[in-house]
C-alpha atoms as a PDB file:
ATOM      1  CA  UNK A   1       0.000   0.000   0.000  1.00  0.00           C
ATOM      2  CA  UNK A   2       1.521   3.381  -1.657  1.00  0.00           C
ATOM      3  CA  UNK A   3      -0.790   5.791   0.110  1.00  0.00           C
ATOM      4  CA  UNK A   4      -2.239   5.338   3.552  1.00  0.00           C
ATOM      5  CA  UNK A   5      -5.078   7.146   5.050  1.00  0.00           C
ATOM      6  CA  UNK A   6      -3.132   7.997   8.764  1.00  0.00           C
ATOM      7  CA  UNK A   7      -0.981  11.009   8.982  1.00  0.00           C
ATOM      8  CA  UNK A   8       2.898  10.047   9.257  1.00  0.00           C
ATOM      9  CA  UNK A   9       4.658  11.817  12.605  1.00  0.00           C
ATOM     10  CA  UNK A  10       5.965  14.924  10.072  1.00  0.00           C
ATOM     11  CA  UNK A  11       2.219  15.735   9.036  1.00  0.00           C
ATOM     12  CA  UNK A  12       1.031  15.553  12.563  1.00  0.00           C
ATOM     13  CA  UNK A  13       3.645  17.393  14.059  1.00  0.00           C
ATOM     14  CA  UNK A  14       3.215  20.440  11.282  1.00  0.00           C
ATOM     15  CA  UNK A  15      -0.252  20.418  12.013  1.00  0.00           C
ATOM     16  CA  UNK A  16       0.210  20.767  15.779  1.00  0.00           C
ATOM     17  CA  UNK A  17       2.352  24.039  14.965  1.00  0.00           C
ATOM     18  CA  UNK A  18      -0.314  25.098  12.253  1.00  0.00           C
ATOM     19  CA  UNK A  19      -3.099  24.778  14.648  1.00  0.00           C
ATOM     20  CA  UNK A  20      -2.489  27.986  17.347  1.00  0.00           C
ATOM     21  CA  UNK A  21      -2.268  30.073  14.130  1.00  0.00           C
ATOM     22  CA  UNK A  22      -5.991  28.906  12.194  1.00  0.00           C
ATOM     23  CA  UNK A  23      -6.874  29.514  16.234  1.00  0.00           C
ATOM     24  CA  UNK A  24      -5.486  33.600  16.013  1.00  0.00           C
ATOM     25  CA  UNK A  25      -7.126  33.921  12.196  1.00  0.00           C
ATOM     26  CA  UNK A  26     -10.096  32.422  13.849  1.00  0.00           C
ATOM     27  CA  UNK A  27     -10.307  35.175  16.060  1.00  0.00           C
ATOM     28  CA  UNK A  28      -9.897  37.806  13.415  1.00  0.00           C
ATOM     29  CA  UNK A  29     -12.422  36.780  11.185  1.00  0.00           C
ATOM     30  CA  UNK A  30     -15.480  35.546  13.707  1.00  0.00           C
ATOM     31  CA  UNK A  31     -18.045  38.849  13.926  1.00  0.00           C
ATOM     32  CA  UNK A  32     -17.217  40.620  11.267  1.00  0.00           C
ATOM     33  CA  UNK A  33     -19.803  42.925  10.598  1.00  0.00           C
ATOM     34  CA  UNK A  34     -19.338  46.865  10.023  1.00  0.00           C
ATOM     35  CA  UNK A  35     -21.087  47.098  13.353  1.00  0.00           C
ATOM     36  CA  UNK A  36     -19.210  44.942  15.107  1.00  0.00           C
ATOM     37  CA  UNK A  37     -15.738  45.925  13.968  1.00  0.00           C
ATOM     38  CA  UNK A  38     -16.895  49.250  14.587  1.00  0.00           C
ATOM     39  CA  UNK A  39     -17.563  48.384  17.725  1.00  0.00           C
ATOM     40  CA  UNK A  40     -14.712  46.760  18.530  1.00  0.00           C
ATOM     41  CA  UNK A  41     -12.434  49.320  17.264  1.00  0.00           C
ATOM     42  CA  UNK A  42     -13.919  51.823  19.788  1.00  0.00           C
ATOM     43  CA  UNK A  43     -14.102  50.075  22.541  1.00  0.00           C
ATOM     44  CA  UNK A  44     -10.286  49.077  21.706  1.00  0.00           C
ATOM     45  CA  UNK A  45      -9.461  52.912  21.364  1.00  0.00           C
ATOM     46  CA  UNK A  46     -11.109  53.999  24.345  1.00  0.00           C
ATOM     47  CA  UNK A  47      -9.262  51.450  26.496  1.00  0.00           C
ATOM     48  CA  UNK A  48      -6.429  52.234  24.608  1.00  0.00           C
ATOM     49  CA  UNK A  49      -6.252  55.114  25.647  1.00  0.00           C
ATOM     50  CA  UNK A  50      -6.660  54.659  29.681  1.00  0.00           C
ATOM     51  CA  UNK A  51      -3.874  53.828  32.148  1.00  0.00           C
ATOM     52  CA  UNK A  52      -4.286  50.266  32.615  1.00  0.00           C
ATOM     53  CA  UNK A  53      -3.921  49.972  36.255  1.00  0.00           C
ATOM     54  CA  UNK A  54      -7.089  51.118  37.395  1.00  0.00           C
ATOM     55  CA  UNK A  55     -10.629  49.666  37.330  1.00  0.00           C
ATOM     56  CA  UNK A  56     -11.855  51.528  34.636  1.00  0.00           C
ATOM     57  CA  UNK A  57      -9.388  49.705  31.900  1.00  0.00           C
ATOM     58  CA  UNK A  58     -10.364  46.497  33.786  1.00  0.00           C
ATOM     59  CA  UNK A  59     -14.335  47.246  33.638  1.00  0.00           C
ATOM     60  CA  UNK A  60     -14.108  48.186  29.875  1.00  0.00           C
ATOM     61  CA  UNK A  61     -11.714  45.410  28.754  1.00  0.00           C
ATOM     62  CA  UNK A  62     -14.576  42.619  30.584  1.00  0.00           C
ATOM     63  CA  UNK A  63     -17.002  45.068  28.350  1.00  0.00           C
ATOM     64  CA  UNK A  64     -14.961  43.939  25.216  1.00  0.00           C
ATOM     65  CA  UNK A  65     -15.039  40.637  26.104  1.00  0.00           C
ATOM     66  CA  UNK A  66     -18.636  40.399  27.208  1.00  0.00           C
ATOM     67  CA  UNK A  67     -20.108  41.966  23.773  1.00  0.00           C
ATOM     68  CA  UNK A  68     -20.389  40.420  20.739  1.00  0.00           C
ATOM     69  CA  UNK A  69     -17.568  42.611  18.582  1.00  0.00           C
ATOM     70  CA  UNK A  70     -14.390  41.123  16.763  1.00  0.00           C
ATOM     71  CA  UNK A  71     -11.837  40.309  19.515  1.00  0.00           C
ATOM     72  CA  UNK A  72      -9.067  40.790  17.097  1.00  0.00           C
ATOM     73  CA  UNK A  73      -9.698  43.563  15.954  1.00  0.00           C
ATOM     74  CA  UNK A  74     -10.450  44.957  19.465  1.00  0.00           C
ATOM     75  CA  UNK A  75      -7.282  44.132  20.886  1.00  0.00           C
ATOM     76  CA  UNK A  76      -4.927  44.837  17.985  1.00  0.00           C
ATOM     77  CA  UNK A  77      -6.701  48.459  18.705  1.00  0.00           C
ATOM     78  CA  UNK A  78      -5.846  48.562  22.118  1.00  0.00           C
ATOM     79  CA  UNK A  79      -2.656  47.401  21.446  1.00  0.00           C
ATOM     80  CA  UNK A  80      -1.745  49.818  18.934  1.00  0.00           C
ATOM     81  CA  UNK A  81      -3.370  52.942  20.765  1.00  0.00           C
ATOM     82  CA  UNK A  82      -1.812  52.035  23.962  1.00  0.00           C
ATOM     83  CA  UNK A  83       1.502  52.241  22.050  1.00  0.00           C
ATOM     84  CA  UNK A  84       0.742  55.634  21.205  1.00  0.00           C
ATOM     85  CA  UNK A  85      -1.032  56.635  24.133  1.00  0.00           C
ATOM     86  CA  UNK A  86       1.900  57.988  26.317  1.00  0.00           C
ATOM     87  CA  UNK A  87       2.835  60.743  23.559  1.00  0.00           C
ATOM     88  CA  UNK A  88      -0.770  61.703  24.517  1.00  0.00           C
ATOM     89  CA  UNK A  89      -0.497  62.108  28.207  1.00  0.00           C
ATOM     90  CA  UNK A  90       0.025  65.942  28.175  1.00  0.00           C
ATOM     91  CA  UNK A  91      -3.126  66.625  26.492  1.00  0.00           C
ATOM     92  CA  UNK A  92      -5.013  63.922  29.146  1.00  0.00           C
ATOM     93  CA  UNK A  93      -3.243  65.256  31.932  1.00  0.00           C
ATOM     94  CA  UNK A  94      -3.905  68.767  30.943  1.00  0.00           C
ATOM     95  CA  UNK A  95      -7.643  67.831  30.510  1.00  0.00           C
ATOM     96  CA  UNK A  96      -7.993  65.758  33.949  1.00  0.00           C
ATOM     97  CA  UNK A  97      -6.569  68.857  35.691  1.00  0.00           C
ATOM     98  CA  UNK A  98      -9.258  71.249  34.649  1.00  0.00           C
ATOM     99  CA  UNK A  99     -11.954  68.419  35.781  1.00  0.00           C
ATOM    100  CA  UNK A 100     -10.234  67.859  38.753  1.00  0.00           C
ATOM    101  CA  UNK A 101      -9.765  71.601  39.880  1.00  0.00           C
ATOM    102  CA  UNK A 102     -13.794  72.256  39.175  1.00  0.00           C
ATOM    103  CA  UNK A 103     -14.696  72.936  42.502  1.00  0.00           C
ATOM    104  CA  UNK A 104     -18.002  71.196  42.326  1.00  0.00           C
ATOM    105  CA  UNK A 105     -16.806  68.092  40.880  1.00  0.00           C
ATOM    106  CA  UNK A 106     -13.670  68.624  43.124  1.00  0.00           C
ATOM    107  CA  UNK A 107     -15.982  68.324  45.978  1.00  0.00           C
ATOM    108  CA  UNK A 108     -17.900  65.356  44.181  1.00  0.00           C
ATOM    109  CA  UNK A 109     -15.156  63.557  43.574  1.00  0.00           C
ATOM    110  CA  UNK A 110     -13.800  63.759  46.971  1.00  0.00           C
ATOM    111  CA  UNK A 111     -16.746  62.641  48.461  1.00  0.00           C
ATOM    112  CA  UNK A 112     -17.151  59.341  45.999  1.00  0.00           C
ATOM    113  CA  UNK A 113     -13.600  58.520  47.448  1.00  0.00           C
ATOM    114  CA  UNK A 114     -15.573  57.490  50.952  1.00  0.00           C
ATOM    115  CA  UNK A 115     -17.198  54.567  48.743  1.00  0.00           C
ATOM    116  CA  UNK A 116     -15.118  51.421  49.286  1.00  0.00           C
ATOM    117  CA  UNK A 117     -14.666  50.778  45.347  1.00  0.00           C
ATOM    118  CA  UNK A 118     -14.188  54.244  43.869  1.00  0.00           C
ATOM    119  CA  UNK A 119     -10.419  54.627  44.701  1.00  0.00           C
ATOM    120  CA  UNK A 120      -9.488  51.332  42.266  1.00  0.00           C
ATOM    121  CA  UNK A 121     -11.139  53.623  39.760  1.00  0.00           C
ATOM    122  CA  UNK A 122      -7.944  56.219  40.053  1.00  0.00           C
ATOM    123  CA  UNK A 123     -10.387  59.076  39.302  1.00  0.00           C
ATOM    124  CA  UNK A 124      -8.016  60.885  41.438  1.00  0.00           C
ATOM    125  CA  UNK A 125      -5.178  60.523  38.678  1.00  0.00           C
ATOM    126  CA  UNK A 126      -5.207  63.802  35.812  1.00  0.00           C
ATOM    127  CA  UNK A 127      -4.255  61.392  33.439  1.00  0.00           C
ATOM    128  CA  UNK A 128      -6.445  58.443  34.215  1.00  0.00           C
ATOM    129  CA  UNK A 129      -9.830  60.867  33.879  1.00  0.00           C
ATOM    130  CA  UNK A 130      -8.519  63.178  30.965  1.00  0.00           C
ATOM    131  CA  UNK A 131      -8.216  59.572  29.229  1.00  0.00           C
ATOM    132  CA  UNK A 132     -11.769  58.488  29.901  1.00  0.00           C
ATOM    133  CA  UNK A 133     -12.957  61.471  28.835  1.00  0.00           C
ATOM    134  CA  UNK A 134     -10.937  61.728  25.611  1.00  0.00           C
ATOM    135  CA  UNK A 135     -11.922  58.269  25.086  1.00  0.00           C
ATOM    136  CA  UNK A 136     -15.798  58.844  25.532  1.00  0.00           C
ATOM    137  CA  UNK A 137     -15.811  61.982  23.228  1.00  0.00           C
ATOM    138  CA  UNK A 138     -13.655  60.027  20.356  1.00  0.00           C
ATOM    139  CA  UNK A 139     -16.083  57.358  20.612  1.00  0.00           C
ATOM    140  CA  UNK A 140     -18.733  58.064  18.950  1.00  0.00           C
ATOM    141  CA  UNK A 141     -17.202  59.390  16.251  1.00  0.00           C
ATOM    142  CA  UNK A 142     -14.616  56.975  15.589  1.00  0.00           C
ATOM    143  CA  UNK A 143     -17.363  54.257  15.768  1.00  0.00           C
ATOM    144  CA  UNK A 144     -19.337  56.178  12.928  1.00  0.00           C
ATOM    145  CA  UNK A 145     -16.712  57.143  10.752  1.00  0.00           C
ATOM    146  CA  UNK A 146     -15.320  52.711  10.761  1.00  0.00           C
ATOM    147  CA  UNK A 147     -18.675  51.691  10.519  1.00  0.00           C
ATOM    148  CA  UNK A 148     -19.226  53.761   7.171  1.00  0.00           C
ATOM    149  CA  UNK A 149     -15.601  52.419   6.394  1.00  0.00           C
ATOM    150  CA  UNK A 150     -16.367  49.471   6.909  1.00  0.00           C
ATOM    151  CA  UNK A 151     -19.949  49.297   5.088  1.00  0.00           C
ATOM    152  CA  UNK A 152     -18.277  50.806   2.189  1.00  0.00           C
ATOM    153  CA  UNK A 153     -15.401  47.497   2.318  1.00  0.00           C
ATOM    154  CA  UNK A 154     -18.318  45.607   2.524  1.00  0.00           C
ATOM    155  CA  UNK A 155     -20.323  46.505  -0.515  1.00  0.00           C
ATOM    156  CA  UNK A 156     -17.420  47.115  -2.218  1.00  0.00           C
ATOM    157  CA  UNK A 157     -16.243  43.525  -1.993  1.00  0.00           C
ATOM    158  CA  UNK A 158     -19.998  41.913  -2.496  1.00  0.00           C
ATOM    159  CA  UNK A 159     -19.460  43.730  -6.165  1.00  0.00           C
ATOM    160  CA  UNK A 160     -16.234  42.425  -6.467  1.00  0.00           C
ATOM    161  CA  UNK A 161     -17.704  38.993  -5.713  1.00  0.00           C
ATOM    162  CA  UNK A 162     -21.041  39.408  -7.999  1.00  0.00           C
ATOM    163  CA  UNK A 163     -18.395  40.496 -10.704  1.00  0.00           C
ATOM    164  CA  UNK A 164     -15.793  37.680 -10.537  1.00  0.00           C
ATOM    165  CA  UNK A 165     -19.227  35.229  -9.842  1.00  0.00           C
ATOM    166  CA  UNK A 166     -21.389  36.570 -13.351  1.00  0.00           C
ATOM    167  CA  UNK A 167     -18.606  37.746 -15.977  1.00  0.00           C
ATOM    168  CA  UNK A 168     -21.259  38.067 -18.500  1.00  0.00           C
ATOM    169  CA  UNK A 169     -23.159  40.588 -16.346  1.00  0.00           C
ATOM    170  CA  UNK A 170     -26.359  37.682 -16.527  1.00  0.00           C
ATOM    171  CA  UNK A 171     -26.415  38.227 -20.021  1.00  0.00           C
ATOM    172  CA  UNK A 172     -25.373  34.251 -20.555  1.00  0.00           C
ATOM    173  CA  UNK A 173     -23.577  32.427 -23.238  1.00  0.00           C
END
C-alpha cells in the first residue's frame, strides 16, 4: 500500500504548529460585521487610551469581552493605541486637571472617594480621567466614521464577488 489514510509523525507534528495560528485567524475573522468591527475598534481605542492599572481599563476590557464585537480587531486596537497613548499624556493630563480643579466636581469627587470601590477607579489621577474622557468623546465618532468604512469594504467587496461570480453581467452564453 503506496498511500495510507493515517498522517505520518511529520504531518502531525506540522499540524500541531499550524493549529495555534488557524486559532489567532479564527479570532480575526469571527463577527465581522461593520457594526461589530466598529464596535470593537472603539471600545479598543477607548481602552487604549486609559492607564491600565485602574478599574476603569479592567471594567471596559470585561465590556470587550462580554459583547459580541471582533476580539481581534479589538485588541490589535488597544494594542496599537496604547503604544501611542503615552505621547498623549500631556493633552489627558492637561484635561484631567481642569476636571479635577472644578470645585463642584472637586468636591464630588472627593466625596465618591468614601465609597469602598471608587479609589481602584484612580479618578483621582489627571491622566487616568482626561483619558476616559478623551476616550468617551472620540467614541462616537470613531465608531461612525469605521462603521461607514467598513460598510463601504463591505459593498465594495460583495461587487467584487457578484463580478468575478457573473462575468457576462447575466447576459449568458
Amino acid at each position: 500500500m503506496l498511500y495510507s489514510s493515517r498522517p505520518d509523525k511529520e504531518e502531525t507534528m506540522v499540524l500541531r504548529y499550524i493549529q495555534p495560528l488557524r486559532n489567532i485567524l479564527r479570532i480575526f475573522s469571527y463577527e465581522n460585521s461593520p457594526r461589530q468591527l466598529a464596535l470593537a475598534i472603539a471600545l479598543g481605542t477607548m481602552i487604549g487610551l486609559l492607564p491600565k492599572g485602574n478599574l476603569i481599563a479592567v471594567g471596559l476590557t470585561i465590556l470587550l469581552f462580554a459583547v459580541r464585537v471582533n476580539l481581534g480587531a479589538g485588541l490589535s486596537v488597544i494594542f496599537l493605541v496604547s503604544c501611542l497613548s503615552p505621547y498623549l499624556d500631556p493633552l489627558t493630563h492637561g484635561l484631567g486637571v481642569r476636571v479635577l480643579s472644578h470645585p463642584v466636581l472637586h468636591r464630588f469627587l472627593a466625596q465618591s472617594y468614601e465609597f469602598p470601590i471608587v479609589p481602584w477607579t484612580a479618578l483621582n489621577n489627571s491622566v487616568v480621567i482626561g483619558a476616559l474622557l478623551l476616550g468617551i468623546a472620540l467614541f462616537y465618532p470613531i465608531y461612525h466614521l469605521s462603521e461607514s468604512l467598513f460598510r463601504f469594504l463591505a459593498r465594495r467587496r460583495a461587487a467584487t464577488r457578484t463580478a468575478t461570480a457573473d462575468p457576462m453581467g447575466g447576459r449568458g452564453a
